[in-house]
C-alpha atoms as a PDB file:
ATOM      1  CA  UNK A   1      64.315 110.458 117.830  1.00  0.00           C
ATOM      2  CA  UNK A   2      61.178 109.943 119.989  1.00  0.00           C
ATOM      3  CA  UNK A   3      59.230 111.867 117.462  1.00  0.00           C
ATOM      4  CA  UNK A   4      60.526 110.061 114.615  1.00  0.00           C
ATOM      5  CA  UNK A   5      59.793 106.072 116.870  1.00  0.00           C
ATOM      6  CA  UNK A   6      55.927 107.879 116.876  1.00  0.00           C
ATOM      7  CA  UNK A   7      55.771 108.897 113.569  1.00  0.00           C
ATOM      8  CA  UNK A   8      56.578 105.527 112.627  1.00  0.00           C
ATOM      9  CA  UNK A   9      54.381 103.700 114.770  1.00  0.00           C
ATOM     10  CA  UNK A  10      51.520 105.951 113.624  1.00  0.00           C
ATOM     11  CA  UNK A  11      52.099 104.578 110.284  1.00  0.00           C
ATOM     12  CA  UNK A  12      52.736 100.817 110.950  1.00  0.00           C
ATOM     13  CA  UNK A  13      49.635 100.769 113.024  1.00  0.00           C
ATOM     14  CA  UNK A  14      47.799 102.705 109.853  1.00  0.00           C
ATOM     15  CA  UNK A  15      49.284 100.135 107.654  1.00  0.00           C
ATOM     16  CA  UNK A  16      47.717  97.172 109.944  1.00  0.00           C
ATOM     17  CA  UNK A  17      44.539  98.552 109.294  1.00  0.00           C
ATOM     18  CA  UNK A  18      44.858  99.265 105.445  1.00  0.00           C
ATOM     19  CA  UNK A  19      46.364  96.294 103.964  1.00  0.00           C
ATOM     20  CA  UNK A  20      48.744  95.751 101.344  1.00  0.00           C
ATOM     21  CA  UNK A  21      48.103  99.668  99.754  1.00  0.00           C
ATOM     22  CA  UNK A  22      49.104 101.269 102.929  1.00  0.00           C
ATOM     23  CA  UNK A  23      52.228  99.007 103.242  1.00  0.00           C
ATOM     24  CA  UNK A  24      53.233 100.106  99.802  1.00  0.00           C
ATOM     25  CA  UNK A  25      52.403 104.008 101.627  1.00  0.00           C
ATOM     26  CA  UNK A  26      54.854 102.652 104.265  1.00  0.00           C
ATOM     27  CA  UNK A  27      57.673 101.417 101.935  1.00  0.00           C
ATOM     28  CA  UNK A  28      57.467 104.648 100.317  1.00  0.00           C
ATOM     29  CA  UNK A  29      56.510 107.805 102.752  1.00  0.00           C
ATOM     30  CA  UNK A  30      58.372 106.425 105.812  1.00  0.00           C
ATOM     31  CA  UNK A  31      62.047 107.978 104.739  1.00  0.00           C
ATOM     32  CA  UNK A  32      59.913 111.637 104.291  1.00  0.00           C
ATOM     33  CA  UNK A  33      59.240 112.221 108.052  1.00  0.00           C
ATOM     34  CA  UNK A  34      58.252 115.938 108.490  1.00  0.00           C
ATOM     35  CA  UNK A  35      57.211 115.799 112.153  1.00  0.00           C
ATOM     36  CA  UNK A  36      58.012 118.922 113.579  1.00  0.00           C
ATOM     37  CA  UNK A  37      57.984 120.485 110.604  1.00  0.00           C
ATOM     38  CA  UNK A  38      55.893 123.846 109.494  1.00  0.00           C
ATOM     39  CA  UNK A  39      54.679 123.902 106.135  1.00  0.00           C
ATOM     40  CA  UNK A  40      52.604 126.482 104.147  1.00  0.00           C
ATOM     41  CA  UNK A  41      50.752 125.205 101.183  1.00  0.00           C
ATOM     42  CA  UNK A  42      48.998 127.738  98.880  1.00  0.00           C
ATOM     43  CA  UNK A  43      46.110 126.405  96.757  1.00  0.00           C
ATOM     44  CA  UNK A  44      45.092 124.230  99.148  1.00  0.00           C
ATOM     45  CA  UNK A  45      41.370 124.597  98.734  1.00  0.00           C
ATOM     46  CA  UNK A  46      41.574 121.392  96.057  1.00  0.00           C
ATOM     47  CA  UNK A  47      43.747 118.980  93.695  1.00  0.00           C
ATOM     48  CA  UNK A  48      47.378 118.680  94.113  1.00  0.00           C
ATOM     49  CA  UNK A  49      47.440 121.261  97.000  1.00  0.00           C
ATOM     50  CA  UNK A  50      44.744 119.588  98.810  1.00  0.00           C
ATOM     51  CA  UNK A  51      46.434 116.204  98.465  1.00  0.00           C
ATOM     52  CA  UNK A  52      49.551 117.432  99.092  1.00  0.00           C
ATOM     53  CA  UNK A  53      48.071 119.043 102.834  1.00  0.00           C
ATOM     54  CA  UNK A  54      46.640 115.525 103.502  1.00  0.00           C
ATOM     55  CA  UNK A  55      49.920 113.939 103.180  1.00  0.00           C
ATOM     56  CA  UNK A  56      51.960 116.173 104.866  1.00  0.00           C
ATOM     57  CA  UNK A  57      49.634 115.332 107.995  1.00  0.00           C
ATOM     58  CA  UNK A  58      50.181 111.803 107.604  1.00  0.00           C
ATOM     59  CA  UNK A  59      53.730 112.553 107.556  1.00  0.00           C
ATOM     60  CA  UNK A  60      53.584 114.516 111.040  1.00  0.00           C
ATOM     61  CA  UNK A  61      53.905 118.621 109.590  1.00  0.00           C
ATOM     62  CA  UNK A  62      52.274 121.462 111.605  1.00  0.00           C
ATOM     63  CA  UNK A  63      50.078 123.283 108.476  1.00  0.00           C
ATOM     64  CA  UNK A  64      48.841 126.557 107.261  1.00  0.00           C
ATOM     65  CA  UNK A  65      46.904 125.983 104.167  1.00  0.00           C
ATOM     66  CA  UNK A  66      45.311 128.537 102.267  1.00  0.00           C
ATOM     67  CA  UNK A  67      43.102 129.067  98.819  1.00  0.00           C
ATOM     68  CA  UNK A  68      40.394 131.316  97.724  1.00  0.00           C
ATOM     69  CA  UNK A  69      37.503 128.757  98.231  1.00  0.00           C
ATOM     70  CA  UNK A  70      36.384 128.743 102.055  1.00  0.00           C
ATOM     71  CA  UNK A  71      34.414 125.705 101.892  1.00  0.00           C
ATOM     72  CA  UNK A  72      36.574 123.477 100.091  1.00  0.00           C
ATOM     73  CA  UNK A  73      39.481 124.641 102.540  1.00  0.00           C
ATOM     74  CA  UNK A  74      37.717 123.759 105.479  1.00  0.00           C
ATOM     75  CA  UNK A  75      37.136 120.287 103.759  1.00  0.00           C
ATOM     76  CA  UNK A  76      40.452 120.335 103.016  1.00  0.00           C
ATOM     77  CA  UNK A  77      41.259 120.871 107.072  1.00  0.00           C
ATOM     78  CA  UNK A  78      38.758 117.732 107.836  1.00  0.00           C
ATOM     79  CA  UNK A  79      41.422 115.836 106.012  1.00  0.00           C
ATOM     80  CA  UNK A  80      43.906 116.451 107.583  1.00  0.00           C
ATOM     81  CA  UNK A  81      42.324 116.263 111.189  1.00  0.00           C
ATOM     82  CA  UNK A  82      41.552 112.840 110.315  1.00  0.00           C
ATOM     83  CA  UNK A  83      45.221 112.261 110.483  1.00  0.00           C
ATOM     84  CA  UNK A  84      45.842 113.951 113.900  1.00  0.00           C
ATOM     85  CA  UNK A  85      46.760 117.357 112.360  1.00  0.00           C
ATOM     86  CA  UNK A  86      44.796 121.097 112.935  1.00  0.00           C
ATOM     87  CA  UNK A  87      45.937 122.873 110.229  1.00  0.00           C
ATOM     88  CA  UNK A  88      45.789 126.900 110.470  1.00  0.00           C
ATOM     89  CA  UNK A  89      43.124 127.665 107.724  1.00  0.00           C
ATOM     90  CA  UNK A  90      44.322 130.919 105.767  1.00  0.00           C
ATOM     91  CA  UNK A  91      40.862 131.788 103.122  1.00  0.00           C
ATOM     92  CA  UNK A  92      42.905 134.587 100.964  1.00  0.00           C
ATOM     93  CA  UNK A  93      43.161 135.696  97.002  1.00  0.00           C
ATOM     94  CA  UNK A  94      47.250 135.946  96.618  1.00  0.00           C
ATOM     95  CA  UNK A  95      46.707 138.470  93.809  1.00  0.00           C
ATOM     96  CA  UNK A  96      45.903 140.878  96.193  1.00  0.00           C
ATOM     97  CA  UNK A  97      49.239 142.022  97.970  1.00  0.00           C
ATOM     98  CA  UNK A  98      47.874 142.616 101.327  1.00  0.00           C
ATOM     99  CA  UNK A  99      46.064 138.918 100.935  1.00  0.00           C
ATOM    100  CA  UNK A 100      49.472 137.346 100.636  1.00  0.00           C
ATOM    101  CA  UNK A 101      51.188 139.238 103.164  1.00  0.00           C
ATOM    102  CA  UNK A 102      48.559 138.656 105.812  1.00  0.00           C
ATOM    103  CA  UNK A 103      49.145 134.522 105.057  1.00  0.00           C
ATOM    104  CA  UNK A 104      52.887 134.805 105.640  1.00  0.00           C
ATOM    105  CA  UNK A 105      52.095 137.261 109.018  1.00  0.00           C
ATOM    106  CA  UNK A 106      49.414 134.792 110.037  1.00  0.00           C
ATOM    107  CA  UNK A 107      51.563 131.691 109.636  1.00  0.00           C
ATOM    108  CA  UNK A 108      54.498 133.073 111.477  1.00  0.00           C
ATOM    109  CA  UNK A 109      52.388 134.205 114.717  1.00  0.00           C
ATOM    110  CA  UNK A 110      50.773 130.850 114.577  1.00  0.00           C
ATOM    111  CA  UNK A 111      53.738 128.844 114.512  1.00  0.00           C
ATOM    112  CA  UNK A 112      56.728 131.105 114.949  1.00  0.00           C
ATOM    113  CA  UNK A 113      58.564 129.391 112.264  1.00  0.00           C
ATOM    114  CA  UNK A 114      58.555 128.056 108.879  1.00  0.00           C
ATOM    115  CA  UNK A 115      60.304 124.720 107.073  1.00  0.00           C
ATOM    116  CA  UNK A 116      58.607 124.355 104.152  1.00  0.00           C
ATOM    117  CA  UNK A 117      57.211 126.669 101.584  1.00  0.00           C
ATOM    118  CA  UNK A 118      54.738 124.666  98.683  1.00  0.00           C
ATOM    119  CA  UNK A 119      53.540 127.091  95.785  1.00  0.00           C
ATOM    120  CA  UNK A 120      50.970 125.464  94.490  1.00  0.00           C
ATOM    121  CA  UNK A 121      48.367 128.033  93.712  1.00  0.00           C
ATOM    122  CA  UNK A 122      47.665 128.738  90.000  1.00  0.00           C
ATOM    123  CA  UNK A 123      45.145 128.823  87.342  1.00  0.00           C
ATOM    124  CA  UNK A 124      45.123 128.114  83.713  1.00  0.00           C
ATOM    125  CA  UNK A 125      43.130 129.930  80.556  1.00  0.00           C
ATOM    126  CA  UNK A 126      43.059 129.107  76.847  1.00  0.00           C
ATOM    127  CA  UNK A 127      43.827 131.018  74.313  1.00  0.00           C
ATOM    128  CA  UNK A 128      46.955 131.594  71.396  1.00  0.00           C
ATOM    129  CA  UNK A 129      48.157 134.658  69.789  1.00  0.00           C
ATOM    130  CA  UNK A 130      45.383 135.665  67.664  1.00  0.00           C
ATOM    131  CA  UNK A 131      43.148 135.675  70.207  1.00  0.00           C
ATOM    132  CA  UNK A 132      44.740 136.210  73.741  1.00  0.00           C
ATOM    133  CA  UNK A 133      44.505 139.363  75.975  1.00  0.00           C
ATOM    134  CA  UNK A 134      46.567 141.793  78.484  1.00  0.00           C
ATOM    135  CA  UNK A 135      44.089 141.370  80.228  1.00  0.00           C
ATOM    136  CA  UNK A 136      44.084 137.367  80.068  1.00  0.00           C
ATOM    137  CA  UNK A 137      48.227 137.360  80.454  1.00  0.00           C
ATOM    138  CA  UNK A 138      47.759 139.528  83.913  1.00  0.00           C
ATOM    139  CA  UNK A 139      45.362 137.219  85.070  1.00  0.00           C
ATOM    140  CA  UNK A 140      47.103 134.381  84.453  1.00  0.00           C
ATOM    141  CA  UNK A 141      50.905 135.971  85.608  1.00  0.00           C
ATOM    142  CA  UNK A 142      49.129 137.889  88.722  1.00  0.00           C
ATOM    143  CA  UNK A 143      48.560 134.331  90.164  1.00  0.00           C
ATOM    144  CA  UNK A 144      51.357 132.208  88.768  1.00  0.00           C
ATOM    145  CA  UNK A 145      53.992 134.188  88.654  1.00  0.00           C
ATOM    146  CA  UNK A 146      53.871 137.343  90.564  1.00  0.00           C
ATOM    147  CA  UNK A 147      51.887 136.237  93.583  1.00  0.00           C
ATOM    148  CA  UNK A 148      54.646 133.429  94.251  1.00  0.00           C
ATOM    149  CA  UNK A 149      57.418 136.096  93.618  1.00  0.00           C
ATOM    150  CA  UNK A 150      56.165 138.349  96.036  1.00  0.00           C
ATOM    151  CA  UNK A 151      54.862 135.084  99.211  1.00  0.00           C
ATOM    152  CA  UNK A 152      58.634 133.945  98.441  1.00  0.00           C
ATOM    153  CA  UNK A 153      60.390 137.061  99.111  1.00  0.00           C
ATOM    154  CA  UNK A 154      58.413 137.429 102.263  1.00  0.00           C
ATOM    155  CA  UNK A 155      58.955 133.689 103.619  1.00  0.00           C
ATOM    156  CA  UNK A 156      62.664 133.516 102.833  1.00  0.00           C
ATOM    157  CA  UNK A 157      64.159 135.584 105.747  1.00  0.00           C
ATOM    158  CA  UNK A 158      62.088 132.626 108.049  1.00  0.00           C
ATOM    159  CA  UNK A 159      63.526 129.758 105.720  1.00  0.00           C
ATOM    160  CA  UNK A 160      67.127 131.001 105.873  1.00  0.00           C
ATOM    161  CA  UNK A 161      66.335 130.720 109.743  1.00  0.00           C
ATOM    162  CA  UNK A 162      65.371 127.351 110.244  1.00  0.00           C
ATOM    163  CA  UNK A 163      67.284 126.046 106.815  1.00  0.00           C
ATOM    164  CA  UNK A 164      63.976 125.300 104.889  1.00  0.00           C
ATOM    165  CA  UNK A 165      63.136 124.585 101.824  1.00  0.00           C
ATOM    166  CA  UNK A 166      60.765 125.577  98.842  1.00  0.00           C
ATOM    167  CA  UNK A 167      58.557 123.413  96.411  1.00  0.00           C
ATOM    168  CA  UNK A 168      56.882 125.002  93.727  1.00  0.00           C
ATOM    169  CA  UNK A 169      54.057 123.574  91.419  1.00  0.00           C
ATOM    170  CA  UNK A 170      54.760 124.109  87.759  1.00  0.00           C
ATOM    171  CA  UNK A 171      54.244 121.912  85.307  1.00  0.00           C
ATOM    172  CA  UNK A 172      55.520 120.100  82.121  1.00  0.00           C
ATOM    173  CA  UNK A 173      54.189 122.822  79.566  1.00  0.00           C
ATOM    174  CA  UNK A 174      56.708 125.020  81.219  1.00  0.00           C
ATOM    175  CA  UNK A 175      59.408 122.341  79.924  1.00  0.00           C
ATOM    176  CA  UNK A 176      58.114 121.942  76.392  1.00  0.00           C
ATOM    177  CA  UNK A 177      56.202 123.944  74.011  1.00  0.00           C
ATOM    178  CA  UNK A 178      52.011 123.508  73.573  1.00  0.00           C
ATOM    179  CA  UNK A 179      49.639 126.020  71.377  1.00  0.00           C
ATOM    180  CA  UNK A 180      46.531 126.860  72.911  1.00  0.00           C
ATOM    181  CA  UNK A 181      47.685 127.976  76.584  1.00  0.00           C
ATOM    182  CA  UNK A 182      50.107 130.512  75.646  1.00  0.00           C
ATOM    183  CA  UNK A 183      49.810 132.527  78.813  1.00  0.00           C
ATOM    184  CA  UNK A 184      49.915 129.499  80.900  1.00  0.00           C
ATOM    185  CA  UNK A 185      52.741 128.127  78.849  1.00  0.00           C
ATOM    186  CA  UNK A 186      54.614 131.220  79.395  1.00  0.00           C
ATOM    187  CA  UNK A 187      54.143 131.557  83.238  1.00  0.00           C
ATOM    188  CA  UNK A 188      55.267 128.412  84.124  1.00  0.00           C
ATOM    189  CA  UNK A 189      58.937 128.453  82.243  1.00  0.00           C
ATOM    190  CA  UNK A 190      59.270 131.865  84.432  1.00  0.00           C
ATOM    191  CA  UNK A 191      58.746 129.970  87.449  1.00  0.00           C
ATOM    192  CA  UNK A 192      60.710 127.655  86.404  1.00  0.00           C
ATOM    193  CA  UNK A 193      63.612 130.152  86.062  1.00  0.00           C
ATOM    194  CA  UNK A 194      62.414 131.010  89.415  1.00  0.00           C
ATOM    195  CA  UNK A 195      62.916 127.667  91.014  1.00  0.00           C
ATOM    196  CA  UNK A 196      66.174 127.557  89.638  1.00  0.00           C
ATOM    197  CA  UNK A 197      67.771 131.075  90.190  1.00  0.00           C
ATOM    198  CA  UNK A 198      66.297 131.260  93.460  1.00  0.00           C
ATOM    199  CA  UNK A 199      68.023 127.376  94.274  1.00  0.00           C
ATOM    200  CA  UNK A 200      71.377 129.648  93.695  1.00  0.00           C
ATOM    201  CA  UNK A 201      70.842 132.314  95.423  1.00  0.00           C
ATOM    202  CA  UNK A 202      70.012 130.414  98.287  1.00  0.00           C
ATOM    203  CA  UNK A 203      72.168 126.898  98.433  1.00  0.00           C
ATOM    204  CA  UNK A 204      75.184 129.380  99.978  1.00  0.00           C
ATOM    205  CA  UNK A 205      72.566 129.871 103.374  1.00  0.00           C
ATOM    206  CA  UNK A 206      71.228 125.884 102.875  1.00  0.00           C
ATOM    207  CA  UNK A 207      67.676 126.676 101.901  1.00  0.00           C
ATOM    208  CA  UNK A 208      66.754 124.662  99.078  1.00  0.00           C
ATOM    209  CA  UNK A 209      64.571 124.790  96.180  1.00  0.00           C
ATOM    210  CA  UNK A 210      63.166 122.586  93.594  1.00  0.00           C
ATOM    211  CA  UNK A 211      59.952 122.076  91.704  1.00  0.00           C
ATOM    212  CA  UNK A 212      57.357 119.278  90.221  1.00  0.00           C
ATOM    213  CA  UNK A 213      56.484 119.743  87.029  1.00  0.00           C
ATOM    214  CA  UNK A 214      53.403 117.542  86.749  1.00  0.00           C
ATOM    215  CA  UNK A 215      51.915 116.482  83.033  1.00  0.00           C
ATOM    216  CA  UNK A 216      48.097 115.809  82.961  1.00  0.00           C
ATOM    217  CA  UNK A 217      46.566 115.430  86.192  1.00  0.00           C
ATOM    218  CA  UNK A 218      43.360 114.475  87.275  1.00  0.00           C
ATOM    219  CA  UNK A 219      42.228 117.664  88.431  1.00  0.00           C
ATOM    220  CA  UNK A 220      39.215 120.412  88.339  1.00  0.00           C
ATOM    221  CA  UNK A 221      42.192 123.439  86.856  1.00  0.00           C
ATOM    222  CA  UNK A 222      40.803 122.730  82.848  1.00  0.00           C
ATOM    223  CA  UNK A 223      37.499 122.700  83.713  1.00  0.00           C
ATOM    224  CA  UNK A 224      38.191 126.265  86.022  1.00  0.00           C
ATOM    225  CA  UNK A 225      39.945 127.419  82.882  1.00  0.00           C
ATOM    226  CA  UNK A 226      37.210 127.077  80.851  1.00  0.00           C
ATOM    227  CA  UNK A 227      36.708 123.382  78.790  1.00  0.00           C
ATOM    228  CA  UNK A 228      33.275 121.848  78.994  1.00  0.00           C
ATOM    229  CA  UNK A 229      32.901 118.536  80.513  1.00  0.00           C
ATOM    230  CA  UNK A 230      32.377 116.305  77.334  1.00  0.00           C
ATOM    231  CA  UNK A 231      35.473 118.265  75.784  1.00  0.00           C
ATOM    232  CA  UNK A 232      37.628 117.236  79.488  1.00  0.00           C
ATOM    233  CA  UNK A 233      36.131 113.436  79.146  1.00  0.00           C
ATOM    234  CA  UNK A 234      38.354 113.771  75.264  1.00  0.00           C
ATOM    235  CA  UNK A 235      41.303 115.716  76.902  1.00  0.00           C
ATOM    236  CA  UNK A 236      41.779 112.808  79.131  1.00  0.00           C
ATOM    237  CA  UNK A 237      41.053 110.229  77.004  1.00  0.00           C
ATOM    238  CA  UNK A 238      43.811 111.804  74.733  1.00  0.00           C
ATOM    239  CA  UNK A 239      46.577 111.446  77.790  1.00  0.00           C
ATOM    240  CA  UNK A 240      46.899 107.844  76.380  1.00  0.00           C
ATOM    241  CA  UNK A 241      48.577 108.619  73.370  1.00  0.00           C
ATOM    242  CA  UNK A 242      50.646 112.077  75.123  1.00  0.00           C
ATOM    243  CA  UNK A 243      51.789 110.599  77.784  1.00  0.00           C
ATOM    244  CA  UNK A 244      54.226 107.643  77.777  1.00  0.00           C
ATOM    245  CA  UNK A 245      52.438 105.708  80.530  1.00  0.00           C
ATOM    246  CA  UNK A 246      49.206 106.039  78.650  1.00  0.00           C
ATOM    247  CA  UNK A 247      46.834 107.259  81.180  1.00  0.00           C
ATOM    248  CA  UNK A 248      46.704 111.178  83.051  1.00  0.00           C
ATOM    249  CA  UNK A 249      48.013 111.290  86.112  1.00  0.00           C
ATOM    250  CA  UNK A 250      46.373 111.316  90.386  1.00  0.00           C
ATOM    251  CA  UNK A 251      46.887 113.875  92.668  1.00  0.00           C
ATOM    252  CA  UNK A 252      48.594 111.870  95.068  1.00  0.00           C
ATOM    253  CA  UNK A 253      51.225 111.046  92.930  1.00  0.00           C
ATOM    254  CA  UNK A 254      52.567 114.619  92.286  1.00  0.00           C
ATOM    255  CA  UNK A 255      51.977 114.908  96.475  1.00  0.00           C
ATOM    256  CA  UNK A 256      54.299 112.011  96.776  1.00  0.00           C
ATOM    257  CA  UNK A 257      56.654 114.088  94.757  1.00  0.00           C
ATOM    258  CA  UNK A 258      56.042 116.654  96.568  1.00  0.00           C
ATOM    259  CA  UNK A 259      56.692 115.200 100.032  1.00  0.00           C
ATOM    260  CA  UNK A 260      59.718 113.833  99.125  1.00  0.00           C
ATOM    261  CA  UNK A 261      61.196 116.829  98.224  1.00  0.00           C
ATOM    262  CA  UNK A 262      60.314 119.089 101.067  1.00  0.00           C
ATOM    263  CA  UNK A 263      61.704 116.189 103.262  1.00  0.00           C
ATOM    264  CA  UNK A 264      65.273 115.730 104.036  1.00  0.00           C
ATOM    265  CA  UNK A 265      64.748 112.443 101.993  1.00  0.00           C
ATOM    266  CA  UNK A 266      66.167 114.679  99.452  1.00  0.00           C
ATOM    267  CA  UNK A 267      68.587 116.651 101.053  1.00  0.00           C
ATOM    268  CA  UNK A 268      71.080 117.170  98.257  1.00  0.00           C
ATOM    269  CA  UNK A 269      68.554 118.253  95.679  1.00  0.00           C
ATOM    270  CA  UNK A 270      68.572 121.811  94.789  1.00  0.00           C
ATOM    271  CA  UNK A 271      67.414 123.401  91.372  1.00  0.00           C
ATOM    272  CA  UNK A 272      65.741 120.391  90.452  1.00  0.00           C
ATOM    273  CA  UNK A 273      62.354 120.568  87.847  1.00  0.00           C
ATOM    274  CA  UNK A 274      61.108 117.012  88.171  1.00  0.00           C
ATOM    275  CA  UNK A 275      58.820 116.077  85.287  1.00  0.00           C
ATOM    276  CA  UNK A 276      55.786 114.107  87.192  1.00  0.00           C
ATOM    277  CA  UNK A 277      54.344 113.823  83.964  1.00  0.00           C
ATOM    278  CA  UNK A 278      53.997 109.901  83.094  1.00  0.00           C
ATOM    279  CA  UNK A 279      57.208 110.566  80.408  1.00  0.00           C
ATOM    280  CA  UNK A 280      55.178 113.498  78.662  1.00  0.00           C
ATOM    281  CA  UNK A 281      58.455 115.996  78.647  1.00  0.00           C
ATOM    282  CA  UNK A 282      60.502 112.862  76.889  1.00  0.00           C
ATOM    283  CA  UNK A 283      58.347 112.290  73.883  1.00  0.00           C
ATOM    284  CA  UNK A 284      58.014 113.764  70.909  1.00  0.00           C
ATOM    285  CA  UNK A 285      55.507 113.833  67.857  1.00  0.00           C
ATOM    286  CA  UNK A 286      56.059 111.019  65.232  1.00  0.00           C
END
């Protein structure tokens, strides 16, 4: 309880300073307390995994964030020091096998535990059936697919130990159907399989497992995959008419998600893919 009386003192006094935003933050974030709580994020190095780390320092969690990017990790790790946290900063490629085993090791030793698993690494490339490669699907399955297969089978003996949970980052093409990412498209309804066979394999031993599966997000992931700049200024201008809301959305708002379900906020939610997506997965063409 005294953890929980600081954690929410850190906040009201946060709110004092902010103003009426931060009292919204307050309203919102104050039911996901994860003080004492150890949480790994993977693609941490920017967008929703680097917003995601931020928050779950506001919200009290001990951190080991890692991504392929060394600098943008380490401004990642400012973040979160601003909010009291020293996150354990884990620079790795989770392709690589020993990479992704060496995160898990390095987390554990730190820490000697682990609550909360968030797989948010993963890239995106264009391309359709006329024009895709093997080489283009491995890329894009070595990343989103296998590389959280194989950092989940490692972390689950230390989730089944403290009753933890998983998060994974997906996304709304791997709810509906879109030409043009086909790879992409493809890798995230396996993890969404994932999410959910994993969520039954695991409810009996109280580890739970559930995913966001965000819509258009203000992020750098198209322009990494390949679009130009005046083509992502079009893409995002588009969101008005593709998404129900009419507008793309922040990272903070698939954090939020997020947070909420890696806290015990949402303790009896398991196999759950929750469109963050501005209504995107409900619509249809007309």
């Amino acid at each position: 309880m005294k953890s929980i009386r600081v954690f929410l003192s850190t906040l009201e006094a946060h709110v004092l300073r902010g103003g009426n935003s931060n009292r919204t933050f307050l309203t919102n974030m104050a039911m996901c307390n994860l003080a004492g709580k150890v949480a790994l994020i993977t693609g941490a190095s920017s967008g929703i995994g680097a917003a995601t780390a931020a928050l779950f320092s506001k919200l009290g969690a001990q951190l080991a964030i890692t991504g392929r990017k060394e600098n943008n990790l380490q401004k990642t790790g400012d973040q979160c020091q601003i909010h009291g946290a020293k996150p354990l900063l884990l620079t790795a490629d989770l392709s690589k096998e020993d990479n992704t085993k060496k995160v898990l090791d390095s987390t554990i030793a730190h820490f000697k535990k682990l609550d909360i698993l968030v797989n948010c690494a993963g890239i995106i490339e264009f391309g359709n059936i006329e024009n895709t490669s093997l080489e283009q699907y491995d890329r894009v399955f070595n990343i989103n697919v296998r590389s959280i297969y194989h950092l989940t089978m490692l972390a689950v003996p230390h989730l089944v130990a403290t009753k933890g949970n998983i998060v994974n980052v997906s996304s709304v093409n791997g709810l509906r159907s879109f030409p043009g990412v086909l790879s992409y498209n493809m890798s995230k309804s396996a993890l969404d399989q994932m999410t959910q066979c994993t969520a039954l394999e695991l409810a009996p031993k109280q580890v739970r497992v559930n995913s966001v599966n965000p819509g258009v997000i203000v992020t750098e992931l198209q322009k990494r995959g390949g679009i130009s700049d005046e083509a992502y200024i079009t893409f995002l201008e588009r969101c008005k008419q593709t998404h129900a809301l009419g507008r793309p959305g922040q990272v903070d708002e698939v954090a939020s998600a997020i947070a909420f379900l890696a806290s015990d906020a949402s303790s009896f939610i398991t196999g759950a893919l929750l469109p963050v997506d501005g209504g995107r997965h409900a619509m249809c063409p007309r």
